[in-house]
PDB file of N, CA and C in Angstrom:
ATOM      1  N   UNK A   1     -15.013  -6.852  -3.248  1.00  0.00           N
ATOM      2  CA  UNK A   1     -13.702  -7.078  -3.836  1.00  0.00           C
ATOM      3  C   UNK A   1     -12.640  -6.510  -2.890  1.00  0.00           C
ATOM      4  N   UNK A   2     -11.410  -7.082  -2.671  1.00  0.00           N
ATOM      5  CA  UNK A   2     -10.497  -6.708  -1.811  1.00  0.00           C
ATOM      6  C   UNK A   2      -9.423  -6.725  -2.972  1.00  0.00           C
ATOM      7  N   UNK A   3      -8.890  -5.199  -2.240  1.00  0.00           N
ATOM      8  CA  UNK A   3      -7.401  -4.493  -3.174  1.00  0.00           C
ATOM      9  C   UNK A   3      -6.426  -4.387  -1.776  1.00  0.00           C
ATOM     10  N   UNK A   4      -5.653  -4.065  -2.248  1.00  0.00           N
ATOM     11  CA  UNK A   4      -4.435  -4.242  -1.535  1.00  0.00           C
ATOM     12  C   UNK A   4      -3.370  -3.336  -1.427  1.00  0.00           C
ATOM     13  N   UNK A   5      -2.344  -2.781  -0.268  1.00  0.00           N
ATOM     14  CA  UNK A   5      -1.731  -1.699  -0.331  1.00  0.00           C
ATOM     15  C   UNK A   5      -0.162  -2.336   0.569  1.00  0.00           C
ATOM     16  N   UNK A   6       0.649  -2.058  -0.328  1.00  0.00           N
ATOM     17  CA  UNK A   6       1.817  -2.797  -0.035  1.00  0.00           C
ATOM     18  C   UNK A   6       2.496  -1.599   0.652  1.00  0.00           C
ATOM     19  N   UNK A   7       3.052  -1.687   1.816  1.00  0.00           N
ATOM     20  CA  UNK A   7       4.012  -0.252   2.261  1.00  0.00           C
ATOM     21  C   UNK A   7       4.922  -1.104   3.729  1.00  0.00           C
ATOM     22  N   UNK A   8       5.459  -0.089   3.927  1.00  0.00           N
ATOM     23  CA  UNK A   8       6.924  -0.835   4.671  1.00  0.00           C
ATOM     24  C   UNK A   8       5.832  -0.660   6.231  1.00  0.00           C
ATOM     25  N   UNK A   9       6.859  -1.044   7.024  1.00  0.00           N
ATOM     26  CA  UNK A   9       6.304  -0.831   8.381  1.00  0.00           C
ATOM     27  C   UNK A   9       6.246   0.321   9.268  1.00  0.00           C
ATOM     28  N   UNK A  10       7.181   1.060   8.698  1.00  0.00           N
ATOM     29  CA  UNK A  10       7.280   1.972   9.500  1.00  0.00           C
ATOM     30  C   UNK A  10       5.929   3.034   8.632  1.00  0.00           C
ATOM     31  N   UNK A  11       5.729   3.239   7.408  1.00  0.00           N
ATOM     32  CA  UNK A  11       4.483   3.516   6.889  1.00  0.00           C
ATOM     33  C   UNK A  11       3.126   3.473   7.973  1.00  0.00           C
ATOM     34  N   UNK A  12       2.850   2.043   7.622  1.00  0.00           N
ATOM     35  CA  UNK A  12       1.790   1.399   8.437  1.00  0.00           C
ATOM     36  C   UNK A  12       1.793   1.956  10.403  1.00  0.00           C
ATOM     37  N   UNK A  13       3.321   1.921  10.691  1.00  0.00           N
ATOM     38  CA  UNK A  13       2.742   2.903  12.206  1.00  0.00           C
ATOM     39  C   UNK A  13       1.851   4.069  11.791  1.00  0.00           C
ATOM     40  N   UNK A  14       3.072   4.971  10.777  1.00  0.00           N
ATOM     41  CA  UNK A  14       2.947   5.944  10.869  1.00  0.00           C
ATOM     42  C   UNK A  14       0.921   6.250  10.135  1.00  0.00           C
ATOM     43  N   UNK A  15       0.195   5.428   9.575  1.00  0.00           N
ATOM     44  CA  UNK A  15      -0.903   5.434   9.345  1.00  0.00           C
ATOM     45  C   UNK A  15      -1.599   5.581  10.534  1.00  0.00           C
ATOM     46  N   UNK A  16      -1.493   4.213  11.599  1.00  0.00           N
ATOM     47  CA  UNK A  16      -2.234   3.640  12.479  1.00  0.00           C
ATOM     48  C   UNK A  16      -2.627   4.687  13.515  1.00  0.00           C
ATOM     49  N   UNK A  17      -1.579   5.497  13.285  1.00  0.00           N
ATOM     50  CA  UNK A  17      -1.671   6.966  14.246  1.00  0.00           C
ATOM     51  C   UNK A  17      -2.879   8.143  13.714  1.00  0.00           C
ATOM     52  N   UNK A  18      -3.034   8.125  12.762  1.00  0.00           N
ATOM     53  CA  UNK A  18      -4.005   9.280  11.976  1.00  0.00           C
ATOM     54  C   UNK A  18      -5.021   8.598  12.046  1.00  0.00           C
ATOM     55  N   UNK A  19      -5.966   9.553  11.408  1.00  0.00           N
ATOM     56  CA  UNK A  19      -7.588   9.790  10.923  1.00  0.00           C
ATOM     57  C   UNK A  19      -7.952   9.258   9.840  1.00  0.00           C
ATOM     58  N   UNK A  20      -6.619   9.842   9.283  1.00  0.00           N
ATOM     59  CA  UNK A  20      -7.199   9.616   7.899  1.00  0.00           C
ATOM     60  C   UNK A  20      -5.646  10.171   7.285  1.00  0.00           C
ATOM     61  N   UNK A  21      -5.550   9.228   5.996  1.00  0.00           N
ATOM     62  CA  UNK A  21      -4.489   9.365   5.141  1.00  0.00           C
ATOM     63  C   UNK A  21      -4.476   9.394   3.640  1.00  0.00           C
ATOM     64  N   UNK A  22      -3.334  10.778   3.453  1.00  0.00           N
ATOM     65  CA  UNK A  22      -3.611  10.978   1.803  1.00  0.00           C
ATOM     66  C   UNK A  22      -3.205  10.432   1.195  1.00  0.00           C
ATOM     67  N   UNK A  23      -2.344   8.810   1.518  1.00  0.00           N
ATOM     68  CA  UNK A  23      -0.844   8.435   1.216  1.00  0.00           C
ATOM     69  C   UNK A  23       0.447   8.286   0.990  1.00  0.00           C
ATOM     70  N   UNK A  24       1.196   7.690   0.189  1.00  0.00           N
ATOM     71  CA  UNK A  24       2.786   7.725   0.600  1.00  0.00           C
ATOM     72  C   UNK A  24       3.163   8.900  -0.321  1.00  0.00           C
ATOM     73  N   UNK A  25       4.772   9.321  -0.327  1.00  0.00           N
ATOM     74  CA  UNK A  25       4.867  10.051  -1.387  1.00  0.00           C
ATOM     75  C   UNK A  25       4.911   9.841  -2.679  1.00  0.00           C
ATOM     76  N   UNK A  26       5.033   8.638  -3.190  1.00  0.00           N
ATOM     77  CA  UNK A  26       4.585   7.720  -4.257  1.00  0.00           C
ATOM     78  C   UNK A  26       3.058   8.513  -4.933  1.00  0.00           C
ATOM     79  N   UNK A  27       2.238   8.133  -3.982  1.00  0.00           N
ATOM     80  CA  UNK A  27       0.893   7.911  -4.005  1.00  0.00           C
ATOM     81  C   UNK A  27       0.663   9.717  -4.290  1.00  0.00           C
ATOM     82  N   UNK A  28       1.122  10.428  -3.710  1.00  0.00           N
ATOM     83  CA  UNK A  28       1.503  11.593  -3.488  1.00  0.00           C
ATOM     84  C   UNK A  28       1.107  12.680  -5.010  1.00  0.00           C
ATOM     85  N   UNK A  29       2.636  12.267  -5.412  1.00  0.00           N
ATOM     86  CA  UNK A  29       3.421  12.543  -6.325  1.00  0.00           C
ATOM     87  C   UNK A  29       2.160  12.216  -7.653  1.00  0.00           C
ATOM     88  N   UNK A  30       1.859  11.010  -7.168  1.00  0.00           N
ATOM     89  CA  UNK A  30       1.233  10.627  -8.900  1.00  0.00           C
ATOM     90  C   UNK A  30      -0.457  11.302  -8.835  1.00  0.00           C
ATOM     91  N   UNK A  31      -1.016  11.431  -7.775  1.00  0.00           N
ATOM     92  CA  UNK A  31      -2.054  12.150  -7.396  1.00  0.00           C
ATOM     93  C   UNK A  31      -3.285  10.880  -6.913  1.00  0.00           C
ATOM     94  N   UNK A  32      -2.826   9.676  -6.775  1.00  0.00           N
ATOM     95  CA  UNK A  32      -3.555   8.699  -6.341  1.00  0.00           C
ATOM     96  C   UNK A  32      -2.946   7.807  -5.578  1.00  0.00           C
ATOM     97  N   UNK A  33      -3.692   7.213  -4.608  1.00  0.00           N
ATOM     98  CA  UNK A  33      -3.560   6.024  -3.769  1.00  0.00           C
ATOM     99  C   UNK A  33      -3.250   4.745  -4.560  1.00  0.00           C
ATOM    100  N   UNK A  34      -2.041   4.054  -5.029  1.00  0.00           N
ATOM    101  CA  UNK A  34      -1.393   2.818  -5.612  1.00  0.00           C
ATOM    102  C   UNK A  34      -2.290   1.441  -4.683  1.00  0.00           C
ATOM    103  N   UNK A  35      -3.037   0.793  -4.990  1.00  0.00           N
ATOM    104  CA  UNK A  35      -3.589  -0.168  -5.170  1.00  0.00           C
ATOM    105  C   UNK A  35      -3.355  -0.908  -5.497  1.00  0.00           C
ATOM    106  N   UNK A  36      -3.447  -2.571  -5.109  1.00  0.00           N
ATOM    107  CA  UNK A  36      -3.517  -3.327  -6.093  1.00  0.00           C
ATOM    108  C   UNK A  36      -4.734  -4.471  -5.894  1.00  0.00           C
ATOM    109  N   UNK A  37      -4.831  -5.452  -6.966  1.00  0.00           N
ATOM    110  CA  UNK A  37      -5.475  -6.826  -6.853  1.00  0.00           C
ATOM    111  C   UNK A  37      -4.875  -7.881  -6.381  1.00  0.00           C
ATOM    112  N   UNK A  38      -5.404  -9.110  -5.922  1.00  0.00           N
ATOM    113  CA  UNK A  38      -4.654 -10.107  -5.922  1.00  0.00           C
ATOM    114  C   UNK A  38      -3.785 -10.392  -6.533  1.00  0.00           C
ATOM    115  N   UNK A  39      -3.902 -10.655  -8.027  1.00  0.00           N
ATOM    116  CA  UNK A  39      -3.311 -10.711  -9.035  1.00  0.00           C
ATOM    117  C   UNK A  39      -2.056  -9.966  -9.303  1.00  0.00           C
ATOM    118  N   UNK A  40      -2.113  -8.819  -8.820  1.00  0.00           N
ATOM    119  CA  UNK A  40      -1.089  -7.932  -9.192  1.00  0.00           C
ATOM    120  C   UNK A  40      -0.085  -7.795  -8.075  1.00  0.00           C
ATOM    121  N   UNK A  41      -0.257  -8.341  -6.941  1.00  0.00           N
ATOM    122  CA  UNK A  41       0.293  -8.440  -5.895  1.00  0.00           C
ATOM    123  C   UNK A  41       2.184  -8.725  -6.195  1.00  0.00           C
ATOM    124  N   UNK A  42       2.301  -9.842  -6.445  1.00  0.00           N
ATOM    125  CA  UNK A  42       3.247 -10.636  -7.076  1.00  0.00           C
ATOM    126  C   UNK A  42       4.404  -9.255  -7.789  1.00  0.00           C
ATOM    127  N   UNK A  43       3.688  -9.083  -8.891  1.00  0.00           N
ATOM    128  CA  UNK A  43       3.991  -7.757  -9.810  1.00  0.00           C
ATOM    129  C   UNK A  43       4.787  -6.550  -9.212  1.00  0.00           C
ATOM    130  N   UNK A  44       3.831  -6.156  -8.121  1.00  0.00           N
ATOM    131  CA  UNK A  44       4.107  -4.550  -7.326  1.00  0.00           C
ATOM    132  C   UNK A  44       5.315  -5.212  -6.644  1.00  0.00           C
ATOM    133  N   UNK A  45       5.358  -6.059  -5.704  1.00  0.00           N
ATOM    134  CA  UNK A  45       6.295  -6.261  -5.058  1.00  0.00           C
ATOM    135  C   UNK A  45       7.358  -6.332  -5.451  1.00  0.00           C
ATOM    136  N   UNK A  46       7.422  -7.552  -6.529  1.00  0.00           N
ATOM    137  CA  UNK A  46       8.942  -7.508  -7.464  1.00  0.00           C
ATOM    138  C   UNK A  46       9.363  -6.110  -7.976  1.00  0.00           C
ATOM    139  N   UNK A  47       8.593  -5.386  -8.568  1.00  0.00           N
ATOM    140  CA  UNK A  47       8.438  -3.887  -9.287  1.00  0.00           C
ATOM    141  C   UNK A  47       9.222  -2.774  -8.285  1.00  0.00           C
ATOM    142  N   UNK A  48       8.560  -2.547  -7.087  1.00  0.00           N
ATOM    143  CA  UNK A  48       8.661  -1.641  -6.553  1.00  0.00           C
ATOM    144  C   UNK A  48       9.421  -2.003  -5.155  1.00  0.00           C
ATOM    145  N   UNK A  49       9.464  -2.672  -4.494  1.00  0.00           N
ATOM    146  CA  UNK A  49       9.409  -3.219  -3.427  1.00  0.00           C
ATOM    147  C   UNK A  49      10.740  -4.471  -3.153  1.00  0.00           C
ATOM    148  N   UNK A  50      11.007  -4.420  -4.536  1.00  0.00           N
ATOM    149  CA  UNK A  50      12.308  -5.607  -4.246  1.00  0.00           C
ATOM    150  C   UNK A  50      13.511  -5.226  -3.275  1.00  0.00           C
ATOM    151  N   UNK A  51      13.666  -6.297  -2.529  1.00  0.00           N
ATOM    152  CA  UNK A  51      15.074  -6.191  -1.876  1.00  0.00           C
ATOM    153  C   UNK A  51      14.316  -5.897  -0.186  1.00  0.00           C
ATOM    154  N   UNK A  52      13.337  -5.651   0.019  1.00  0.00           N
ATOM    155  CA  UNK A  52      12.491  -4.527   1.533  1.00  0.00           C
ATOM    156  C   UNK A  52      11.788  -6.164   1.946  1.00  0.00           C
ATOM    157  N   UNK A  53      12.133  -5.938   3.559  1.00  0.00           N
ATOM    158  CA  UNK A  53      11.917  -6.988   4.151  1.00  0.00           C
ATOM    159  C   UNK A  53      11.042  -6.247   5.023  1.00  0.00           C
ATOM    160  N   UNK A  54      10.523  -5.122   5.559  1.00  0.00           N
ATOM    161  CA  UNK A  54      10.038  -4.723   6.546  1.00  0.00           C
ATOM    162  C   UNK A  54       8.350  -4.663   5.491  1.00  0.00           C
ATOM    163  N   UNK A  55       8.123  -5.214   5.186  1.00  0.00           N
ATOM    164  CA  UNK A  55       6.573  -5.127   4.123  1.00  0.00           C
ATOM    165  C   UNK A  55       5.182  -5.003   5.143  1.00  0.00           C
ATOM    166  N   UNK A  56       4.665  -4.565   4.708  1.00  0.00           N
ATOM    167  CA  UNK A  56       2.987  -4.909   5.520  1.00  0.00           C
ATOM    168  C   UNK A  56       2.138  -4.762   4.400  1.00  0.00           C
ATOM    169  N   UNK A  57       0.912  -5.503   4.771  1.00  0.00           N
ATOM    170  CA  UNK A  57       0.127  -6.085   3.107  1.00  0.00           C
ATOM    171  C   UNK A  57      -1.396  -5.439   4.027  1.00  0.00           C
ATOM    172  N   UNK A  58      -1.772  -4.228   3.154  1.00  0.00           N
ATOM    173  CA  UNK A  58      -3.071  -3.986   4.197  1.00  0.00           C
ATOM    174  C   UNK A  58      -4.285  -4.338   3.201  1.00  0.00           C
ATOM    175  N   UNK A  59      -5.049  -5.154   3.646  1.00  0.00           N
ATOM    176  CA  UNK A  59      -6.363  -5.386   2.939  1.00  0.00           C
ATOM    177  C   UNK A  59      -7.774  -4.792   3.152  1.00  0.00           C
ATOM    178  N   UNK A  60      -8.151  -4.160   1.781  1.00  0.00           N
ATOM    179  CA  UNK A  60      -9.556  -3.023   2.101  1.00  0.00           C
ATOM    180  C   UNK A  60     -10.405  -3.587   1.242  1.00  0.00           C
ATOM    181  N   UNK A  61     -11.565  -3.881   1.711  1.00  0.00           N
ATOM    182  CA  UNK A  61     -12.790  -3.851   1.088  1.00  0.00           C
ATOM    183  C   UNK A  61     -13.067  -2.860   0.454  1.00  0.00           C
ATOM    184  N   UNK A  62     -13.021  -3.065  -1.010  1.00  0.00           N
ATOM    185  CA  UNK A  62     -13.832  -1.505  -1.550  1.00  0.00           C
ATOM    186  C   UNK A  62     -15.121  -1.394  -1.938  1.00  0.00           C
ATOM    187  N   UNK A  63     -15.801  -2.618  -1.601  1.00  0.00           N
ATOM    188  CA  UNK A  63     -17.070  -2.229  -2.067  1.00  0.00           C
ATOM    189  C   UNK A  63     -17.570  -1.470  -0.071  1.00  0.00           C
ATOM    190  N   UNK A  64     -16.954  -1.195   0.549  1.00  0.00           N
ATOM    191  CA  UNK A  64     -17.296  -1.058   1.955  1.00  0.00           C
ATOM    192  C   UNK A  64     -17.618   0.841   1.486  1.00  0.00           C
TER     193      UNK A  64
END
């Protein structure tokens, strides 16, 4: 199954550089990594994300 992690671009550098990441301050704050499904894709974006043109859509296998 593939979930999905919506974050701006400058995010995604700032990932590509590490080991390993605890997530945004979002993700932070609530004590988990924000996820989504296909399905919910649509949702998060309008939700959270409206108006942000700099997007990157990262796709993870979680059964990996």
């Amino acid at each position: 199954m593939m979930i999905y992690k919506v974050c701006s671009k400058a995010v995604w550098e700032e990932i590509r550089q590490l080991t390993s990441w605890n997530g945004s301050p979002h993700d932070l704050r609530d004590g988990f990594i924000h996820f989504s499904t296909a399905s919910q894709l649509d949702g998060t974006v309008r939700k959270h994300y409206a108006g942000q043109t700099d997007l990157m859509l990262l796709a993870i296998d979680a059964e990996l």
